[in-house]
Protein backbone atom coordinates (compact mmCIF):
# COMPACT_ATOMS: atom_id res chain seq x y z
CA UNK A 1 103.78 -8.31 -53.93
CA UNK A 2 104.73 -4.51 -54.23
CA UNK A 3 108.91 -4.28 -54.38
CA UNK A 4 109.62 -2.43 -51.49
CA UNK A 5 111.82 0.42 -52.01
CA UNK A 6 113.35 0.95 -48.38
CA UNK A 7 115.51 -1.25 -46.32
CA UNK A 8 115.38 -1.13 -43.00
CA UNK A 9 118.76 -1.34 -40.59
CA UNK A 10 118.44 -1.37 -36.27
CA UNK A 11 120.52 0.50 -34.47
CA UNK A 12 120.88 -0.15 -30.70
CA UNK A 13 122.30 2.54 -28.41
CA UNK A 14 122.70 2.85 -24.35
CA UNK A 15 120.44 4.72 -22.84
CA UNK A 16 121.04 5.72 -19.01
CA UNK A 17 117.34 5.05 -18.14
CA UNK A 18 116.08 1.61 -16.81
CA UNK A 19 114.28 0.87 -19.47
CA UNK A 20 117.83 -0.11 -20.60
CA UNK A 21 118.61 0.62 -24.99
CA UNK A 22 116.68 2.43 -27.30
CA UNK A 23 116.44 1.48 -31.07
CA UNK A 24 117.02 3.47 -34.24
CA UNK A 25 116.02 3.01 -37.38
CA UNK A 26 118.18 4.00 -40.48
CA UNK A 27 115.92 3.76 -43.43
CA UNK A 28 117.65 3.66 -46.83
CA UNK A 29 114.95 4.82 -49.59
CA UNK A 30 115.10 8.06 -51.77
CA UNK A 31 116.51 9.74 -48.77
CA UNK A 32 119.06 8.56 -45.94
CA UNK A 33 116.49 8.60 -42.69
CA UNK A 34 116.77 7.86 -38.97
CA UNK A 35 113.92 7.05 -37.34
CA UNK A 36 114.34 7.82 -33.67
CA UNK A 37 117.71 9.79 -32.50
CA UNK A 38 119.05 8.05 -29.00
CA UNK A 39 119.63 10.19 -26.41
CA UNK A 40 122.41 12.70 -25.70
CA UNK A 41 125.20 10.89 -24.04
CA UNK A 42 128.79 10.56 -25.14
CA UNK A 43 128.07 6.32 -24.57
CA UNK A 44 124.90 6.79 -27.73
CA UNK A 45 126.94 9.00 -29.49
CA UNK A 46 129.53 6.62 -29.70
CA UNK A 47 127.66 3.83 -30.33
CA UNK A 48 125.58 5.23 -33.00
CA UNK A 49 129.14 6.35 -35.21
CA UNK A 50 130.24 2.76 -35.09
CA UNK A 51 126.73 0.87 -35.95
CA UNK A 52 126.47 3.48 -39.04
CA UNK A 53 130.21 2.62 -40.13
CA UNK A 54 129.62 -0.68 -40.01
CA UNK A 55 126.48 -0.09 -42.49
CA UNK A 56 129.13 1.39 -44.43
CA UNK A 57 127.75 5.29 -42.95
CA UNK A 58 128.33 7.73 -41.03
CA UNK A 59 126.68 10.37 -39.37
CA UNK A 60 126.88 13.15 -42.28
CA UNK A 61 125.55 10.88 -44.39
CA UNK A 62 122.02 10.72 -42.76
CA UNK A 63 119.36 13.76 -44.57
CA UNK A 64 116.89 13.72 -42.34
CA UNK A 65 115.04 12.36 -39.01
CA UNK A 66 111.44 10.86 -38.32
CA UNK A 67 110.61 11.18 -34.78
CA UNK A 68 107.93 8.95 -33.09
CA UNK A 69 107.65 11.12 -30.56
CA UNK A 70 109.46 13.75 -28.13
CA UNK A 71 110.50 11.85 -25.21
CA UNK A 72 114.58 12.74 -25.00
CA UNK A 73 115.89 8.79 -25.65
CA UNK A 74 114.32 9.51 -28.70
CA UNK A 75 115.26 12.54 -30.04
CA UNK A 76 119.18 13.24 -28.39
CA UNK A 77 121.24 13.18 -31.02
CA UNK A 78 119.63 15.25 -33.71
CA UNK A 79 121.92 17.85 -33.17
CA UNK A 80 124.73 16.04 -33.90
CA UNK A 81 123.84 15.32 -37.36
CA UNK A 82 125.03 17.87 -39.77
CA UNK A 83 123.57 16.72 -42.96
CA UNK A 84 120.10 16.85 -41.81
CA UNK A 85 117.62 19.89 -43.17
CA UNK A 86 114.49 18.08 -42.31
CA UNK A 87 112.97 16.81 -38.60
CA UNK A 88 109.38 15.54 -39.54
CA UNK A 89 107.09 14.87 -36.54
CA UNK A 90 103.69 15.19 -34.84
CA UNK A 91 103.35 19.25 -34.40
CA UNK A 92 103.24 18.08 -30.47
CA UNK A 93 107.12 17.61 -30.94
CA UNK A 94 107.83 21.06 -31.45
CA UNK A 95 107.95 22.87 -27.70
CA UNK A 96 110.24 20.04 -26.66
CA UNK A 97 112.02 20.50 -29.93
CA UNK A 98 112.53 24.34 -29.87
CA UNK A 99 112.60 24.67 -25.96
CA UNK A 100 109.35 27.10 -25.52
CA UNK A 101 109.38 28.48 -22.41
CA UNK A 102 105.67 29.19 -21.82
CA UNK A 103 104.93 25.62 -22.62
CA UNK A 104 107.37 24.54 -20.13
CA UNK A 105 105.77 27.43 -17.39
CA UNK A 106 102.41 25.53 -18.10
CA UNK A 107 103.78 22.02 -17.51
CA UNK A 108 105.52 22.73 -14.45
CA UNK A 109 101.69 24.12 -13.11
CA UNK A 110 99.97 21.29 -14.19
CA UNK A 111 101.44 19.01 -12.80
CA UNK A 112 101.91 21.42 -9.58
CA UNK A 113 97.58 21.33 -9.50
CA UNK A 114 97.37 18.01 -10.50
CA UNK A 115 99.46 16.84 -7.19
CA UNK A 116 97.17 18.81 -4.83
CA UNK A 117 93.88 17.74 -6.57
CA UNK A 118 95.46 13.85 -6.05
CA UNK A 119 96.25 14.64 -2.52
CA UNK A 120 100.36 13.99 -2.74
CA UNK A 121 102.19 14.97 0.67
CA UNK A 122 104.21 17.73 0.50
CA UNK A 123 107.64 15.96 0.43
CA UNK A 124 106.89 15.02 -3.26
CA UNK A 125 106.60 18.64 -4.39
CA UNK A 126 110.16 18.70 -4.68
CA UNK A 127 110.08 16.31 -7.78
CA UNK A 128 108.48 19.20 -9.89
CA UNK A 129 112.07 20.90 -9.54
CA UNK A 130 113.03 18.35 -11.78
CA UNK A 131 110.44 18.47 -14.82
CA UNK A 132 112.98 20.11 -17.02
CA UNK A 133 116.05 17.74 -16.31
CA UNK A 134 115.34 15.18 -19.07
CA UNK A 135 115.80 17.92 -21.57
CA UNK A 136 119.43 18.06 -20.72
CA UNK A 137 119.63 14.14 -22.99
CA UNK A 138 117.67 15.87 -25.87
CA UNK A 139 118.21 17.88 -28.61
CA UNK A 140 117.35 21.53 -28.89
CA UNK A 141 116.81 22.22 -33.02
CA UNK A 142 113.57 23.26 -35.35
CA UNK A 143 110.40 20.89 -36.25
CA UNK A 144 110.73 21.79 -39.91
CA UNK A 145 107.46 19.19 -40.98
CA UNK A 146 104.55 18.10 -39.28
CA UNK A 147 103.72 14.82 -39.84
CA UNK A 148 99.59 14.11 -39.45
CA UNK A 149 97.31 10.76 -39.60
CA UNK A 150 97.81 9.53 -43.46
CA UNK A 151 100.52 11.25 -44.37
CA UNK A 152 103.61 9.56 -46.02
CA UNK A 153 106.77 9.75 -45.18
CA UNK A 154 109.54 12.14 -47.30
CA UNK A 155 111.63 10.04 -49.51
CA UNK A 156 109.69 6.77 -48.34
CA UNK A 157 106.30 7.00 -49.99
CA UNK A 158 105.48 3.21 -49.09
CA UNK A 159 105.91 3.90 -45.02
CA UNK A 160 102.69 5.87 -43.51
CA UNK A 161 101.95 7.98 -40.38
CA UNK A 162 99.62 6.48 -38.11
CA UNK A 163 98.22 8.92 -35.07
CA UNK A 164 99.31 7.05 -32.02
CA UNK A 165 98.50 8.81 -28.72
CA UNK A 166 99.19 7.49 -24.91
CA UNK A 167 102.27 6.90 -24.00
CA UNK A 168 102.65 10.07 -25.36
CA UNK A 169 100.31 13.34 -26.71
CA UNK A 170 102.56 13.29 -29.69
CA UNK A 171 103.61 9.85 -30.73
CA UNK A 172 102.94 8.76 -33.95
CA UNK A 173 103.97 5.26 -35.48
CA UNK A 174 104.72 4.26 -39.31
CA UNK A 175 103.29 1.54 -41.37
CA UNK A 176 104.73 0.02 -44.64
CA UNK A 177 101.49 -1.91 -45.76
CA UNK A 178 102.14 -3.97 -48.83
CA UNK A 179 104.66 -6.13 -45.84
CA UNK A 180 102.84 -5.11 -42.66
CA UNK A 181 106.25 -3.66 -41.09
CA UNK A 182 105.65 -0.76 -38.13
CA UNK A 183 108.12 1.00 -36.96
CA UNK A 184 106.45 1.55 -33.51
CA UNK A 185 108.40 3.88 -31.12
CA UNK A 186 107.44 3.34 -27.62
CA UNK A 187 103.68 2.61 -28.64
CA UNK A 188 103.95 -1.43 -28.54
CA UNK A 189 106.82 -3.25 -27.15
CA UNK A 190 106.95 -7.13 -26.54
CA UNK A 191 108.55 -7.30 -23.14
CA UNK A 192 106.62 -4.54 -21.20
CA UNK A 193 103.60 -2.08 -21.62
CA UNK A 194 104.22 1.29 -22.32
CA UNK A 195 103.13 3.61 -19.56
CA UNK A 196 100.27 6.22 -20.69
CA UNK A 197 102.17 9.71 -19.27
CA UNK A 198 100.39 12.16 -18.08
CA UNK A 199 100.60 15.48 -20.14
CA UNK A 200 99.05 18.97 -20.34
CA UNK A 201 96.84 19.30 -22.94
CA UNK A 202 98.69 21.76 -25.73
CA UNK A 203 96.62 24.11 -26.28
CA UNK A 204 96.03 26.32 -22.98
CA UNK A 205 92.62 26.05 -21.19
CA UNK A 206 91.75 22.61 -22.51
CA UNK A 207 90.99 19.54 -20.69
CA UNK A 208 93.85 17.84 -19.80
CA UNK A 209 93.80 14.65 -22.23
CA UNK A 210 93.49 10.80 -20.68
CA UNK A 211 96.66 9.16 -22.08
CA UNK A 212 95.38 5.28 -20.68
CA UNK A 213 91.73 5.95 -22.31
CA UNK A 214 94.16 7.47 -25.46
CA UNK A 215 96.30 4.64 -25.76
CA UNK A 216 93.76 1.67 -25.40
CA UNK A 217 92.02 3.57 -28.51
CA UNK A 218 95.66 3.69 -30.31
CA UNK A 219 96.41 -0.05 -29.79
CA UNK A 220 92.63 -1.05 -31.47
CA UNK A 221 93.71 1.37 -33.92
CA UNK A 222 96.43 -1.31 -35.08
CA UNK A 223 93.63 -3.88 -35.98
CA UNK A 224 92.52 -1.31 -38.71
CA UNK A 225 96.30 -1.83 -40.63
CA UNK A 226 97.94 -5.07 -41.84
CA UNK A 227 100.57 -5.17 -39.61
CA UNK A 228 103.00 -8.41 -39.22
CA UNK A 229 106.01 -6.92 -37.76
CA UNK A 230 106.60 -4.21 -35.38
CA UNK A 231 110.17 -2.59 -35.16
CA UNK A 232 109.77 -0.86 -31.55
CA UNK A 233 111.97 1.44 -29.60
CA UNK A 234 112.75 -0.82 -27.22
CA UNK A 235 113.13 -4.85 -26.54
CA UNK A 236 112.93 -7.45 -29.88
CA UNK A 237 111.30 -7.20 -32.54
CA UNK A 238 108.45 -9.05 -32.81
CA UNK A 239 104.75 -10.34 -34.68
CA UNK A 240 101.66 -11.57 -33.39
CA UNK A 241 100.77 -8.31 -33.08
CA UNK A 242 97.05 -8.36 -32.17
CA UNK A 243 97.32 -11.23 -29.72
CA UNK A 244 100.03 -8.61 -27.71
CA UNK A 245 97.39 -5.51 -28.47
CA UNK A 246 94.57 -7.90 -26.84
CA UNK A 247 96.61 -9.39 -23.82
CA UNK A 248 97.29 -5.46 -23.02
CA UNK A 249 93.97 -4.26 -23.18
CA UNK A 250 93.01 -7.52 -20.50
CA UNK A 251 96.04 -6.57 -18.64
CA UNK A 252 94.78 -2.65 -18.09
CA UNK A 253 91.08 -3.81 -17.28
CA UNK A 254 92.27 -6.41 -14.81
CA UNK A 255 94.18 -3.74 -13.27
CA UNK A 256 91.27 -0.79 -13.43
CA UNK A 257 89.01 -3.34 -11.35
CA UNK A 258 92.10 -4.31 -8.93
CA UNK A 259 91.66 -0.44 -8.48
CA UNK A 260 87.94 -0.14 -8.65
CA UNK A 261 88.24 -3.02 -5.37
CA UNK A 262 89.94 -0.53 -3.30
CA UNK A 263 87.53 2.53 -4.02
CA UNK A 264 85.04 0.45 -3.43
CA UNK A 265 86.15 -0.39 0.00
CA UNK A 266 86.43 3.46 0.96
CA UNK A 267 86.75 6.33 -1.09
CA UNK A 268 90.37 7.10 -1.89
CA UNK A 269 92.34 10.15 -3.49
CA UNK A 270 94.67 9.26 -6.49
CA UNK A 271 97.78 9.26 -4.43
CA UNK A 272 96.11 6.76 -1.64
CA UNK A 273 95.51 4.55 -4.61
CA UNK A 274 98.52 4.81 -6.10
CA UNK A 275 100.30 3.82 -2.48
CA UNK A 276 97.79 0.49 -2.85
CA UNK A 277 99.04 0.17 -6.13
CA UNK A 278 102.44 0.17 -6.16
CA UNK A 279 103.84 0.21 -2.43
CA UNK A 280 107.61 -0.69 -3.72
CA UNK A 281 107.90 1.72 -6.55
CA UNK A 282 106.10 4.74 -5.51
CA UNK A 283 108.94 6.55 -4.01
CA UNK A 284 111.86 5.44 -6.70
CA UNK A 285 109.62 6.18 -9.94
CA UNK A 286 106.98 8.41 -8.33
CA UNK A 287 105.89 9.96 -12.03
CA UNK A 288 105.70 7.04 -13.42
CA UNK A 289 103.33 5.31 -10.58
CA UNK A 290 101.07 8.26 -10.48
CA UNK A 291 100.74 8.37 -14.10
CA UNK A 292 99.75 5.01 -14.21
CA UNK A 293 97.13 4.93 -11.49
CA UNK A 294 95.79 8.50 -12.57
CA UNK A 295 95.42 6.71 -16.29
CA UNK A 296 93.28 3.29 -14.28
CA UNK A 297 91.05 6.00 -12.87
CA UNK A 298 90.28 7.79 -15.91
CA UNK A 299 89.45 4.57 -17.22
CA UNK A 300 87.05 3.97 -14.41
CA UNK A 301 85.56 7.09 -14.53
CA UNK A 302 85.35 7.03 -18.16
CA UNK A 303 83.44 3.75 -17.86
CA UNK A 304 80.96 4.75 -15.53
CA UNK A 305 81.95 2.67 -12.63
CA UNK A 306 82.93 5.51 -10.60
CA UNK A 307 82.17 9.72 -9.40
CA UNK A 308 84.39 12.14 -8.12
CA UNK A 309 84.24 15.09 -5.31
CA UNK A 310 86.05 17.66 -4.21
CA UNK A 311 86.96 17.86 -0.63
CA UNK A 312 90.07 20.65 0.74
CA UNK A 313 91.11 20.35 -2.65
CA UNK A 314 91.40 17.02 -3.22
CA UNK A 315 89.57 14.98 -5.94
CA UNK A 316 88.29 12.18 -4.12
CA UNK A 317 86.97 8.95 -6.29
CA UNK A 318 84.12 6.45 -4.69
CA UNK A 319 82.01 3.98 -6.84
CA UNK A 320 79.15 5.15 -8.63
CA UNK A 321 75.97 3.00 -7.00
């Protein structure tokens, strides 16, 4: 077996969301790396000072960062790290990264025309006041590398970038092959499934992409890579990593023909579904739900199984006979 080069240390910091900690990854190779920066609260801060000291670290030791992908537990503390001259990432990364305000103009109308095509009462407009608030736990800084499908890593030649779309447009995920390590972000975690998140697509005036129809594609992506153990973001560590990828991808068609049941009883807008869906957790994670039942009827749609029309705006679904 090839000596591996890297080691690989876990750091765990609080995150204020329910998903509960995020992981970090400190990779010691040619370079000093973290893989994944916590989020921007005095609590991760904190935690992240001791965990390196204990390695023997600390934070101006670290050279660069790897992100997986832009969400803001993952990329919150960059800016406290004054050593580092290089933030490698999917290009995707950088609007988040460097704050660009016409990217943010176009989010905030997407998902403005997405609610009224998917019928959403009025009362929920108020939530697109918020789009911008998780960017208050992230870092503002400069993508100074983008990181695409085969590259390898700086200073860690052995770890390389796999193209992991879904539960977000610019995750990516790292495999070390000669050991079948992958340091996974948010892309496969053993105690939950990552929700596919609906985006905008990044480049203006294309089709908005279908993060559930992305991230079933990304999962049998994994089968193409010896991979034994995956270091996620969040939850243990874990292998038996296909018989997780092929429990999730029973799991999401189970729940596409739940959903293709109640279309098929009467035709139903995305946010009627989505009330079917989840009655309980529609109005305390209302982004989340709607992603998740907008992703089940991509999937349908995408399979054949069922049409769409417009009526006063709304995209209405009904089964394709």
């Amino acid at each position: 077996m090839k000596t591996l080069k890297d080691t690989i240390h876990k750091l765990t910091l609080p995150t204020p969301y329910a998903v509960g900690d995020v992981h970090t990854y400190l990779i010691a190779g040619d370079l000093l790396s973290l893989v994944d920066a916590g989020v921007k609260t005095d609590e991760a801060w904190q935690a992240l000072q001791t965990q390196l000291k204990q390695l023997g670290y600390s934070p101006k030791d670290i050279e660069q960062v790897i992100l997986t992908h832009h969400h803001p537990d993952h990329m919150g503390l960059i800016e406290y790290l004054p050593r580092v001259q290089n933030v490698a990432a999917h290009a995707k990364v950088r609007p988040w990264l460097e704050r660009e305000e016409q990217f943010f103009i176009r989010y905030e109308k997407f998902f403005e025309k997405m609610y009224v095509e998917s019928g959403v009462p009025s009362q929920y407009f108020s939530f697109l006041k918020g789009l911008r608030n998780p960017l208050k736990l992230s870092s503002k800084g400069t993508l100074t590398q983008e990181l695409l499908e085969g590259d390898h890593l700086p200073g860690h030649e052995d770890w390389q970038v796999i193209e992991t779309p879904g539960h977000a447009q610019s995750h990516l995920s790292f495999v070390r092959e000669p050991d079948g390590a992958l340091l996974g972000g948010d892309h496969l975690l053993a105690h939950i499934s990552s929700n596919p998140l609906l985006e905008p697509s990044y480049i203006e005036g294309e089709e908005r992409p279908r993060p559930l129809i992305q991230y079933r594609e990304s999962m049998e992506k994994i089968a193409d890579y010896h991979v034994h153990t995956v270091y996620p973001g969040h939850g243990e560590t874990f292998d038996q990593v296909m018989d997780l990828v092929h429990r999730r991808l029973r799991r999401q068609v189970e729940r596409a023909y739940k959903v293709l049941a109640m279309v098929q009883a009467t035709p139903l807008c995305a946010y009627e579904v989505c009330q079917k869906l989840f009655p309980k957790q529609i109005e305390s994670q209302f982004g989340l739900t709607m992603s998740e039942t907008i992703g089940q009827l991509d999937y349908l749609e995408h399979q054949q199984l069922v049409q769409t029309t417009i009526e006063n705006r709304r995209k209405i679904y009904y089964v394709n006979r």
